[in-house]
C-alpha atoms as a PDB file:
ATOM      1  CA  UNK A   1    -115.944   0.028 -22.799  1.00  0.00           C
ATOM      2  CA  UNK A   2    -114.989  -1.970 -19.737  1.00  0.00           C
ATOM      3  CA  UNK A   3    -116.981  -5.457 -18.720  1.00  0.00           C
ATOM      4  CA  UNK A   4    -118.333  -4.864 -15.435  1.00  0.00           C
ATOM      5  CA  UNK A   5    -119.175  -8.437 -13.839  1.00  0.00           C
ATOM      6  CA  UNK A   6    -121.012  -8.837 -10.689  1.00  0.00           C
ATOM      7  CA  UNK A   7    -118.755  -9.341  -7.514  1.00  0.00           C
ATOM      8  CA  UNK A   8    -118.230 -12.742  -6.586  1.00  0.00           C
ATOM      9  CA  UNK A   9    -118.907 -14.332  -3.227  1.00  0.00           C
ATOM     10  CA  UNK A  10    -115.435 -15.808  -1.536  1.00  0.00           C
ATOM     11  CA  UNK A  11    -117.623 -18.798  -0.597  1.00  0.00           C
ATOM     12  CA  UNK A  12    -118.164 -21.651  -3.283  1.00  0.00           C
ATOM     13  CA  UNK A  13    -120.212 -23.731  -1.174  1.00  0.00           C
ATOM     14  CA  UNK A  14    -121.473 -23.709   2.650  1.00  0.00           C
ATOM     15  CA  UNK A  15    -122.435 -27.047   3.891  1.00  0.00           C
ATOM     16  CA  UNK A  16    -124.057 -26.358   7.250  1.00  0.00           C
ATOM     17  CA  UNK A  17    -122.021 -24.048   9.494  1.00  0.00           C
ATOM     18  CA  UNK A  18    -118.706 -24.910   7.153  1.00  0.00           C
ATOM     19  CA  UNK A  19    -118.299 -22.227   4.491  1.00  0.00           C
ATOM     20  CA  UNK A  20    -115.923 -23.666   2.003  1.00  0.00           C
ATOM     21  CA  UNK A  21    -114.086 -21.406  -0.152  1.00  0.00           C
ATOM     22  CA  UNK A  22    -112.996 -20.908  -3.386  1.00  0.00           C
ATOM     23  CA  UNK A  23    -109.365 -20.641  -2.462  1.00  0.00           C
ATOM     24  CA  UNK A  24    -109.256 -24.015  -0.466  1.00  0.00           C
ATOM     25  CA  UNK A  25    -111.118 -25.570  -3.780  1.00  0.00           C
ATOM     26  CA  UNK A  26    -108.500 -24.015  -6.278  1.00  0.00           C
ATOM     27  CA  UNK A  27    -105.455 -25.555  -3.411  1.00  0.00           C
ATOM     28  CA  UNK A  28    -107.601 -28.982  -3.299  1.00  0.00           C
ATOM     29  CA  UNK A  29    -107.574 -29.068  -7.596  1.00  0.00           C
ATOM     30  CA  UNK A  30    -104.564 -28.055  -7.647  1.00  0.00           C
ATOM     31  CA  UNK A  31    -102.918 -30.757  -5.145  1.00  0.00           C
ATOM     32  CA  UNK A  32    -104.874 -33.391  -6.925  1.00  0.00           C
ATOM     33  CA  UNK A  33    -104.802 -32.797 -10.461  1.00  0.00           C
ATOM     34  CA  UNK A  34    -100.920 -32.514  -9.680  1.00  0.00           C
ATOM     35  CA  UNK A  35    -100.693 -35.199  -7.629  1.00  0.00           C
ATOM     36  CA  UNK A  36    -102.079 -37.258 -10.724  1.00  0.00           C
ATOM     37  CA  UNK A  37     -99.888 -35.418 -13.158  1.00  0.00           C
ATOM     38  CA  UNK A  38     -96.582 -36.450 -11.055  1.00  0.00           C
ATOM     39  CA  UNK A  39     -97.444 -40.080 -10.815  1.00  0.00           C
ATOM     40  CA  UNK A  40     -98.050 -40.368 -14.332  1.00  0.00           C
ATOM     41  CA  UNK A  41     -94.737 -38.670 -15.383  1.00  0.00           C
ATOM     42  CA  UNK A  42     -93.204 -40.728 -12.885  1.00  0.00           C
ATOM     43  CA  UNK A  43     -94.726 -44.309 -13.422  1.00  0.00           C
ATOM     44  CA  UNK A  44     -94.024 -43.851 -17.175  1.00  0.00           C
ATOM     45  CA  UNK A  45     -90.752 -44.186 -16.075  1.00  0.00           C
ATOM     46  CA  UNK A  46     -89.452 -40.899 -17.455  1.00  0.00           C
ATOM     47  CA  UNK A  47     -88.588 -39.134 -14.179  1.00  0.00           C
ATOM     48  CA  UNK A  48     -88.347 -39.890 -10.342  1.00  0.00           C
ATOM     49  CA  UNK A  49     -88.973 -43.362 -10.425  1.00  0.00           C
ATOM     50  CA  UNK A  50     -86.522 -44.187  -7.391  1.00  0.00           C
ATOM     51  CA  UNK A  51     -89.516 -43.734  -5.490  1.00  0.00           C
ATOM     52  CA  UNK A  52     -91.642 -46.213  -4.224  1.00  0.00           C
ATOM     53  CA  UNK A  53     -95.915 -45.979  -2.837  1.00  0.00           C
ATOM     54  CA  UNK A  54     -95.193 -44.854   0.229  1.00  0.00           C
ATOM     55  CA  UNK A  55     -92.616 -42.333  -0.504  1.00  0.00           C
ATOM     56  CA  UNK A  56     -95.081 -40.832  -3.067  1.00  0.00           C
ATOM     57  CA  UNK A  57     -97.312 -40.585  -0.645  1.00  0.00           C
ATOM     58  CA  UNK A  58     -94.816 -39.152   1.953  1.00  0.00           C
ATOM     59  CA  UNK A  59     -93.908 -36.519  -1.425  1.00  0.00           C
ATOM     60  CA  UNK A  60     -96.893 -35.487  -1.173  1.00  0.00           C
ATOM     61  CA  UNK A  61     -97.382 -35.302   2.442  1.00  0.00           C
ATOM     62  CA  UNK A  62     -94.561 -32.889   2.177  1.00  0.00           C
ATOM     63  CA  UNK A  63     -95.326 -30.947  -0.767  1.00  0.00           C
ATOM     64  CA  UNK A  64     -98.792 -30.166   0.874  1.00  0.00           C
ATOM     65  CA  UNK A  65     -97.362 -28.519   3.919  1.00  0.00           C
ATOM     66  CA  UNK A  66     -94.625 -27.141   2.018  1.00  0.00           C
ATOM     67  CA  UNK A  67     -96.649 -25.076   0.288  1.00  0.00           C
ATOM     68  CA  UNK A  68     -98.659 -23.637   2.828  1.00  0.00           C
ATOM     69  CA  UNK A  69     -96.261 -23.548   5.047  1.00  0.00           C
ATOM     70  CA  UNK A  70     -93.721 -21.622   2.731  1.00  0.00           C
ATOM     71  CA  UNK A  71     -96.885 -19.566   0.769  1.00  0.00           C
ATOM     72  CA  UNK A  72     -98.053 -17.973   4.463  1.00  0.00           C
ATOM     73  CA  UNK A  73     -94.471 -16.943   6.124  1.00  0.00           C
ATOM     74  CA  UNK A  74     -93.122 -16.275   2.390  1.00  0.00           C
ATOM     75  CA  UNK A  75     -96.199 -13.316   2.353  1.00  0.00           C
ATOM     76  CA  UNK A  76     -95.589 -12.892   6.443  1.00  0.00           C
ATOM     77  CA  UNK A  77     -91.939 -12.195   5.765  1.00  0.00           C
ATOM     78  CA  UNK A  78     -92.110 -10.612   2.332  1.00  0.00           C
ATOM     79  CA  UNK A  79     -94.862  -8.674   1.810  1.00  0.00           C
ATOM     80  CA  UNK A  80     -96.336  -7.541   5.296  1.00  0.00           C
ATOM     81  CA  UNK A  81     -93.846  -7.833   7.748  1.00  0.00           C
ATOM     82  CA  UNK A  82     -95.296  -4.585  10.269  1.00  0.00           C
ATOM     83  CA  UNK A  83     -98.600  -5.907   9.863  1.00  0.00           C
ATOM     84  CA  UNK A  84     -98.298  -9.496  11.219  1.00  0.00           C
ATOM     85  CA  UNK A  85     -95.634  -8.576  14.100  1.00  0.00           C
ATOM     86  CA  UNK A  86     -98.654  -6.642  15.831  1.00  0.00           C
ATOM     87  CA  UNK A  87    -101.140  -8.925  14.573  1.00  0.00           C
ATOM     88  CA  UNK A  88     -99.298 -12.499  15.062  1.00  0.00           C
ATOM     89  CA  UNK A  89    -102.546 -14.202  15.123  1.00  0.00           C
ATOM     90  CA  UNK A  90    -103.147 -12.970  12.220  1.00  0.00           C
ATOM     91  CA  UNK A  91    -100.201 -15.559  10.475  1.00  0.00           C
ATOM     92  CA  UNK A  92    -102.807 -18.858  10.704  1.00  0.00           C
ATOM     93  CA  UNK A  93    -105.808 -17.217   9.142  1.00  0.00           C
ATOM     94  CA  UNK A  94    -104.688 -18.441   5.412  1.00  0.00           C
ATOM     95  CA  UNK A  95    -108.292 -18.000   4.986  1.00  0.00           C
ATOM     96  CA  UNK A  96    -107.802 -14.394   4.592  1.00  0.00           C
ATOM     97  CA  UNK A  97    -105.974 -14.875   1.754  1.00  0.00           C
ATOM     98  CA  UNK A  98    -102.263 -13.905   1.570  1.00  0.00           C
ATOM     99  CA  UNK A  99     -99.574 -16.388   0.072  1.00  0.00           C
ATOM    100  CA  UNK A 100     -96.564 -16.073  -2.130  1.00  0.00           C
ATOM    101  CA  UNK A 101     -95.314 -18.232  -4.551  1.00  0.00           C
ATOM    102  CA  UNK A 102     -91.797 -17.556  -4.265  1.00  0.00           C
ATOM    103  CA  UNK A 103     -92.077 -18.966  -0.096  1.00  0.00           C
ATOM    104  CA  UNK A 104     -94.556 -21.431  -1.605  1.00  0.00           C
ATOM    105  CA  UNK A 105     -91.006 -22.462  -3.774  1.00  0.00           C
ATOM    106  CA  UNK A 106     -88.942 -22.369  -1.177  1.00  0.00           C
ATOM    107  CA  UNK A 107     -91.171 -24.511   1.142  1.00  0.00           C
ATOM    108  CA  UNK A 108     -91.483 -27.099  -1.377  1.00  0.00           C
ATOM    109  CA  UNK A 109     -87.865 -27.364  -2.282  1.00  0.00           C
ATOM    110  CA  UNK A 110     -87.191 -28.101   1.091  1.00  0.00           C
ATOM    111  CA  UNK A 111     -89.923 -29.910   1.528  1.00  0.00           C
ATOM    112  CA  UNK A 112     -88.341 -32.289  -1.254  1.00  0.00           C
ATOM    113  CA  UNK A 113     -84.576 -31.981  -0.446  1.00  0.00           C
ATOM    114  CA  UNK A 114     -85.885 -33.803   2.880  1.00  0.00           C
ATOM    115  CA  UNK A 115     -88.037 -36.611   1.319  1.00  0.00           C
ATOM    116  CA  UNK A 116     -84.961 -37.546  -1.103  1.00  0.00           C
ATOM    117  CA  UNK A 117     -82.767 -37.061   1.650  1.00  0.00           C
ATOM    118  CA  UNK A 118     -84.474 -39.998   3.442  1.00  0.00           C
ATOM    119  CA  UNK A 119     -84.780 -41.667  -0.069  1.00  0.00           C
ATOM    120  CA  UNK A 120     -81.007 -41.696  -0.611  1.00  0.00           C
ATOM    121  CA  UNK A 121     -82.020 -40.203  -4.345  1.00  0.00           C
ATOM    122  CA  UNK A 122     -80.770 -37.189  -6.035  1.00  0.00           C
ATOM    123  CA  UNK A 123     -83.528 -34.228  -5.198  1.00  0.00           C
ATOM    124  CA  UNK A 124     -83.069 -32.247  -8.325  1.00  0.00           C
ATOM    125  CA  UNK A 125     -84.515 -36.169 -10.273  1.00  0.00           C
ATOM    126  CA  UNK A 126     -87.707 -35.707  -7.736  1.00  0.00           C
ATOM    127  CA  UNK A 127     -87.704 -31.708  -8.760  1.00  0.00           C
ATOM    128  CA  UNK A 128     -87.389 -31.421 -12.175  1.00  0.00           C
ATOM    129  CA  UNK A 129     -91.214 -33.274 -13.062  1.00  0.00           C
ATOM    130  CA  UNK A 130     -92.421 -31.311 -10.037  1.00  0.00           C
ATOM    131  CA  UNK A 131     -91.646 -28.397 -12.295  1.00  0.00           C
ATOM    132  CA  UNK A 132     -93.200 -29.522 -14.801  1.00  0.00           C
ATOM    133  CA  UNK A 133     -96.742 -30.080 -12.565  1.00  0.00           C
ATOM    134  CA  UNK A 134     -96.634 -26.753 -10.710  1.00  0.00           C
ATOM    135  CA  UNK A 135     -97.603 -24.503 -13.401  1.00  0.00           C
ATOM    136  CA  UNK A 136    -100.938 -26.284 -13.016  1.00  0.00           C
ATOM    137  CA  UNK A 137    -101.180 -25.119  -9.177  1.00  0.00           C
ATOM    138  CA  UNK A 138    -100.448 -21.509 -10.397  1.00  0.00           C
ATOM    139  CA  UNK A 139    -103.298 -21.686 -13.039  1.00  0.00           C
ATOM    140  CA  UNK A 140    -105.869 -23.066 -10.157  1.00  0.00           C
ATOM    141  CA  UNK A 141    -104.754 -20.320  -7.217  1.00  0.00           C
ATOM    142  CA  UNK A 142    -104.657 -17.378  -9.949  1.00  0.00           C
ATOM    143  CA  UNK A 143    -108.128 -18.195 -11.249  1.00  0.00           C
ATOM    144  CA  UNK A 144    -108.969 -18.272  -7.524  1.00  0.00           C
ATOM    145  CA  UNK A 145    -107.372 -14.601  -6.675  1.00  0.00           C
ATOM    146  CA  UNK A 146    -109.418 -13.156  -9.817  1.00  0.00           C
ATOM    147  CA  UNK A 147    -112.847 -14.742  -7.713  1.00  0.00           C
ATOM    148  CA  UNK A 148    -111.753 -13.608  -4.613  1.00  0.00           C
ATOM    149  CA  UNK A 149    -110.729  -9.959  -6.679  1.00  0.00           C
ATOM    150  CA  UNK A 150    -107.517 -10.152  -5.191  1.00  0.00           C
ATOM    151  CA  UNK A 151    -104.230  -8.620  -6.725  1.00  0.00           C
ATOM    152  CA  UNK A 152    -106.358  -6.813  -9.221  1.00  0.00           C
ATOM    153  CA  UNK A 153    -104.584  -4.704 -11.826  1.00  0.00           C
ATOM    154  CA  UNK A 154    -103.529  -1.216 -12.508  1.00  0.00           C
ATOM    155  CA  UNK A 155    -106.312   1.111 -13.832  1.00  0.00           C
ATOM    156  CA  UNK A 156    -106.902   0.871 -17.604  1.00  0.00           C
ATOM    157  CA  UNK A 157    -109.273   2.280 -20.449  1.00  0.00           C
ATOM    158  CA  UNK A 158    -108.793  -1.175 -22.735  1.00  0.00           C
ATOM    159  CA  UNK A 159    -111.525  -2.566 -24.082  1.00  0.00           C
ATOM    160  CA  UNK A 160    -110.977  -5.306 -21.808  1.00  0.00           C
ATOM    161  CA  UNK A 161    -110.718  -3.871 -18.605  1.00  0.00           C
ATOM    162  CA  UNK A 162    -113.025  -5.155 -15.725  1.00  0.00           C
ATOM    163  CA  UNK A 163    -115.044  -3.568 -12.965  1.00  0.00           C
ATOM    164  CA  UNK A 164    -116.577  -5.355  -9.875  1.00  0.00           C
ATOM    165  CA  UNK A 165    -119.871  -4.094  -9.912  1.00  0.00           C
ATOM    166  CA  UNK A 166    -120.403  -2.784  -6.494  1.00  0.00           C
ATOM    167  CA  UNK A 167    -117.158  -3.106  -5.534  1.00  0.00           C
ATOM    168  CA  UNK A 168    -115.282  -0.504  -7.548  1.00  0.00           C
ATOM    169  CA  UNK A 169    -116.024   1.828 -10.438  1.00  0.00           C
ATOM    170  CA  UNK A 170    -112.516   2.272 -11.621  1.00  0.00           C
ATOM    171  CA  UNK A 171    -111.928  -0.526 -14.981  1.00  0.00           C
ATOM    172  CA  UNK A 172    -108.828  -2.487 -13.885  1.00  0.00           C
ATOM    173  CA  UNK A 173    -106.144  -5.288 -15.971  1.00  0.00           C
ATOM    174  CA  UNK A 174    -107.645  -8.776 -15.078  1.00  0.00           C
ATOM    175  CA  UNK A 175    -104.174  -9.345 -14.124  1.00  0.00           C
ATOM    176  CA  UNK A 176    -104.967 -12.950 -12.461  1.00  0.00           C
ATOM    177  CA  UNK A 177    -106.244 -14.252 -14.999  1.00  0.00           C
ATOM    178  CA  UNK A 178    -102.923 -12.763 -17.548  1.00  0.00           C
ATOM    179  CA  UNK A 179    -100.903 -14.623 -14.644  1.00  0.00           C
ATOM    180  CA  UNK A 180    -103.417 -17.953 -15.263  1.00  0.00           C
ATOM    181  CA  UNK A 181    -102.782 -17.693 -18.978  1.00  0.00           C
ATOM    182  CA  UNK A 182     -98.823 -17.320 -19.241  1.00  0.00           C
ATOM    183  CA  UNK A 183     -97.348 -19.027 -15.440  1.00  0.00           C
ATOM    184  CA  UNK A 184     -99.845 -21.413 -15.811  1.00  0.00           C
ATOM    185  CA  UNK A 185    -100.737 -22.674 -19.120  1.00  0.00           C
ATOM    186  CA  UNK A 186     -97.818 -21.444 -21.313  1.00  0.00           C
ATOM    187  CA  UNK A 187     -94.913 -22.096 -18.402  1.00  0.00           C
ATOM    188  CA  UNK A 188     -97.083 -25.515 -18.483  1.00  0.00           C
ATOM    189  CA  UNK A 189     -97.240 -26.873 -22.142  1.00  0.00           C
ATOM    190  CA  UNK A 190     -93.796 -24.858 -22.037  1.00  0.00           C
ATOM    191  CA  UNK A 191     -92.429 -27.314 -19.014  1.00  0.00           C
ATOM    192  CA  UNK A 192     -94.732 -30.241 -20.539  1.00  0.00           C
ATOM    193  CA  UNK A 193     -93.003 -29.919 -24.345  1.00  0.00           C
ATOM    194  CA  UNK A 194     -88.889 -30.196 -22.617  1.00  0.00           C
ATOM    195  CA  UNK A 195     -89.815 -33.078 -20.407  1.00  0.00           C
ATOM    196  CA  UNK A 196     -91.569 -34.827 -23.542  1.00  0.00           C
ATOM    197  CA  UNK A 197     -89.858 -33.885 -26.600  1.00  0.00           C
ATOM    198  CA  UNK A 198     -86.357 -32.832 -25.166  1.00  0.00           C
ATOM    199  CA  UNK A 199     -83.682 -34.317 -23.291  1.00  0.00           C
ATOM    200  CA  UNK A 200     -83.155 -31.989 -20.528  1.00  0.00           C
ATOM    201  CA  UNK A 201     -84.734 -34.740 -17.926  1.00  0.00           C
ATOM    202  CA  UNK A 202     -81.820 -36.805 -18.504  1.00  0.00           C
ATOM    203  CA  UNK A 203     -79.588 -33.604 -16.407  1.00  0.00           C
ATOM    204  CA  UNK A 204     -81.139 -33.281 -12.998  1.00  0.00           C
ATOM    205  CA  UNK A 205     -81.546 -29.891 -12.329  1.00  0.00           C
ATOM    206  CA  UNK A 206     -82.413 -28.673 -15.526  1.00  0.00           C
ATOM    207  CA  UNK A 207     -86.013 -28.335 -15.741  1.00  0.00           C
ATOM    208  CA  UNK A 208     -86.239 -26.973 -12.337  1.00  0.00           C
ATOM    209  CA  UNK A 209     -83.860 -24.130 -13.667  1.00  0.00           C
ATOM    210  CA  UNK A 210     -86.123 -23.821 -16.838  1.00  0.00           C
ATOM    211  CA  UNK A 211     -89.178 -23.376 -14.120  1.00  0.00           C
ATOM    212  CA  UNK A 212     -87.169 -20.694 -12.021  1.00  0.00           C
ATOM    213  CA  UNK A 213     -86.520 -18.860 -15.592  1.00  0.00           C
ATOM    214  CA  UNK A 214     -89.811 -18.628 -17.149  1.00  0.00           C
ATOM    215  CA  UNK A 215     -91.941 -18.241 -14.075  1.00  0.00           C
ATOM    216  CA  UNK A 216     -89.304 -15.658 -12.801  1.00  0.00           C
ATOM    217  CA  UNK A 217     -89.990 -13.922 -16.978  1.00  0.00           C
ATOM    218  CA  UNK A 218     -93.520 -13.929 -17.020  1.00  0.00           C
ATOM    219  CA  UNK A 219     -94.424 -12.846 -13.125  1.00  0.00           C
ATOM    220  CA  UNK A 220     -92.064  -9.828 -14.371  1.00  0.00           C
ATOM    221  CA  UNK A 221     -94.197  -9.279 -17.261  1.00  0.00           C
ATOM    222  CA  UNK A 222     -97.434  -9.471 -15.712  1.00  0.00           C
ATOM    223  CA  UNK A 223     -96.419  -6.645 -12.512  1.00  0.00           C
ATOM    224  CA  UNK A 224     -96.470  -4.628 -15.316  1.00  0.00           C
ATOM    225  CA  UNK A 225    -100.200  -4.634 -15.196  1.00  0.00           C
ATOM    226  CA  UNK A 226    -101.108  -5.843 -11.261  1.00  0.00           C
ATOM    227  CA  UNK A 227    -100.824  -3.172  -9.021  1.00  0.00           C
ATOM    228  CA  UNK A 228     -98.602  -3.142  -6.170  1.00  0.00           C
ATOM    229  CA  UNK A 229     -99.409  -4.580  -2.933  1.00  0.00           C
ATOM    230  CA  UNK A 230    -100.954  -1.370  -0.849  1.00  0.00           C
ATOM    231  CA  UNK A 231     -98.669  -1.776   2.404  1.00  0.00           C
ATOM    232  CA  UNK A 232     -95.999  -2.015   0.163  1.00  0.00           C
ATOM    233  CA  UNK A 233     -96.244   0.352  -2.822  1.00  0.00           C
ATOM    234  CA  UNK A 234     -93.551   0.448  -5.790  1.00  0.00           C
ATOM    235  CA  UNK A 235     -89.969   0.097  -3.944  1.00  0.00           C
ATOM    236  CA  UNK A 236     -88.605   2.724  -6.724  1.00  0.00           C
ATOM    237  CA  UNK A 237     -89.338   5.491  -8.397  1.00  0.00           C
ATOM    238  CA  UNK A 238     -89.322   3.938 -11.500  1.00  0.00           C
ATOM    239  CA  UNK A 239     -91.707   1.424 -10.429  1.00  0.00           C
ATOM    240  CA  UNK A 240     -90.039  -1.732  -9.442  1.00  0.00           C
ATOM    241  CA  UNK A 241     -92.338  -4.175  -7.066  1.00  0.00           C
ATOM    242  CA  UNK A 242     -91.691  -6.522  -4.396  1.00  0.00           C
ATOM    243  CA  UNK A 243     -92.609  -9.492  -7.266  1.00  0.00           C
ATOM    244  CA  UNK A 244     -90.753  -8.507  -9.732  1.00  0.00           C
ATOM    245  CA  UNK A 245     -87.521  -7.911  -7.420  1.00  0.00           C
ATOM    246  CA  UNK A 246     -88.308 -11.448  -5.797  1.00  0.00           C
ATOM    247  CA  UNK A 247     -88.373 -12.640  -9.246  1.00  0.00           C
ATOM    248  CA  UNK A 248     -85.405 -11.014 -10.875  1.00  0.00           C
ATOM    249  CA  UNK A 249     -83.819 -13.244  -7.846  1.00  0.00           C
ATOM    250  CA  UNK A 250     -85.491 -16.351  -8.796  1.00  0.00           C
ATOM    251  CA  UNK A 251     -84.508 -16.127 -12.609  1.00  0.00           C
ATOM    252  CA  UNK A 252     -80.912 -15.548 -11.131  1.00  0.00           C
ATOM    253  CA  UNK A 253     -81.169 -18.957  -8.966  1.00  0.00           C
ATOM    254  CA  UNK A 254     -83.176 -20.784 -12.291  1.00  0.00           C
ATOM    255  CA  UNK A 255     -80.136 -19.989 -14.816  1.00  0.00           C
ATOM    256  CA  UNK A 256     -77.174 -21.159 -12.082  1.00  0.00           C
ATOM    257  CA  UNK A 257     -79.017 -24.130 -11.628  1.00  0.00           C
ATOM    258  CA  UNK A 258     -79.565 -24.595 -15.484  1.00  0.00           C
ATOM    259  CA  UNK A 259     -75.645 -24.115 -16.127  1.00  0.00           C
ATOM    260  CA  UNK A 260     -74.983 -26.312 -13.107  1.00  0.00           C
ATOM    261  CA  UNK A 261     -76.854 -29.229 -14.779  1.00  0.00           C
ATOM    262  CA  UNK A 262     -76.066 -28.430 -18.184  1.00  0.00           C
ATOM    263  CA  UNK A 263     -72.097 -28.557 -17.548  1.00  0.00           C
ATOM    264  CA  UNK A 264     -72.494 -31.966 -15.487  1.00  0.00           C
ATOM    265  CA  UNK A 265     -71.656 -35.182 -17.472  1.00  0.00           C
END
């Protein structure tokens, strides 16, 4: 017997003629609770502490728009190519939902290669607690996609399955909130219980590899229940998907950079 829950609206709130959604709150509790996360892992004195106020601040600046940034042309580039080349103006409405993690990565590594850069520090020492704080950013924006009933699952008969009342009558994996449970709060208390009760922080590098690793491991996991985006399909017969190939990449890049900092004295 499936739950059937009534369909959410996208908008939390609307104050006046400024609807605010539940996407931008799950990026705003996400950024913050982060934000507070990483400056208490750092002013403990257990990670990036080569960095003073106002490069925080300039961290985060960074981080921010590397994100976004990275999360819109990541999806733009990976997922719907065709679509946004005849629809360009289509790339700055974020509030149509559409970001990938993987860009998302890739803007904030670079986002952070360029802050340390100016710091004179090591990035991978700036990294390695911000991989220990982003699982909490995937647990916010995945509880957000199951609200918004976006990247629903595959078709199921478990007892567990959900329908949207009005929206569909088919029962469907909750596979948001699978990816809220396992990339964010196991790869968390996962990433949380190394940089605590290990001594991987003391080799730059390492816990970011850790991150690349598990995320890449349980996003694989998890496809097995979302279904594939609709413009894009499986990219196999046997059913391989744009995440999990994207992935398989990542978890690739996670275990170089884990041997790299592991064989470092």
């Amino acid at each position: 017997m499936a739950i059937v829950i009534q369909a959410f609206s996208p908008v939390a709130l609307s104050l006046g003629a400024l609807d605010v959604r539940w996407y931008a709150l799950a990026y705003v509790a996400a950024f913050v609770v982060g934000y507070w996360l990483l400056r208490h892992l750092v002013g403990a004195g257990r990670g990036a502490s080569l960095l003073n106020k106002k490069q925080m601040d300039d961290l985060f600046t960074a981080v921010v728009l590397g994100v976004i940034l990275g999360g819109r042309l990541g999806y733009v580039l990976f997922y719907n190519p065709g679509f946004f080349w005849t629809h360009p103006w289509e790339i700055f409405a974020i509030w149509h939902g559409g970001m990938s993690f993987h860009g998302g990565l890739l803007g904030v590594i670079a986002a952070v290669f360029w802050v340390a850069h100016r710091a004179r520090v090591n990035p991978w020492r700036i990294l390695d607690p911000i991989a220990v704080v982003a699982p909490i950013g995937l647990f916010f924006g995945r509880i957000a996609n199951f609200i918004n009933m976006e990247i629903m699952g595959r078709p199921t008969d478990v007892a567990w399955g959900v329908i949207f009342d009005g929206v569909s009558d088919t029962a469907r994996h909750p596979s948001p909130l699978y990816e809220a449970a396992t990339e964010g709060l196991l790869l968390f208390a996962l990433m949380y219980g190394l940089w605590r009760f290990t001594k991987l922080r003391a080799r730059p590098g390492a816990l970011s590899g850790v991150l690349g690793m598990g995320y890449a491991a349980v996003r694989i996991f998890c496809e097995q229940f979302r279904a594939p985006d609709a413009q894009i399909g499986f990219l196999t017969s046997w059913g391989l998907t744009m995440g999990q190939l994207l992935s398989a990449v990542m978890f690739v890049a996670g275990a170089t950079i884990f041997a790299v900092a592991m064989r470092k004295k």
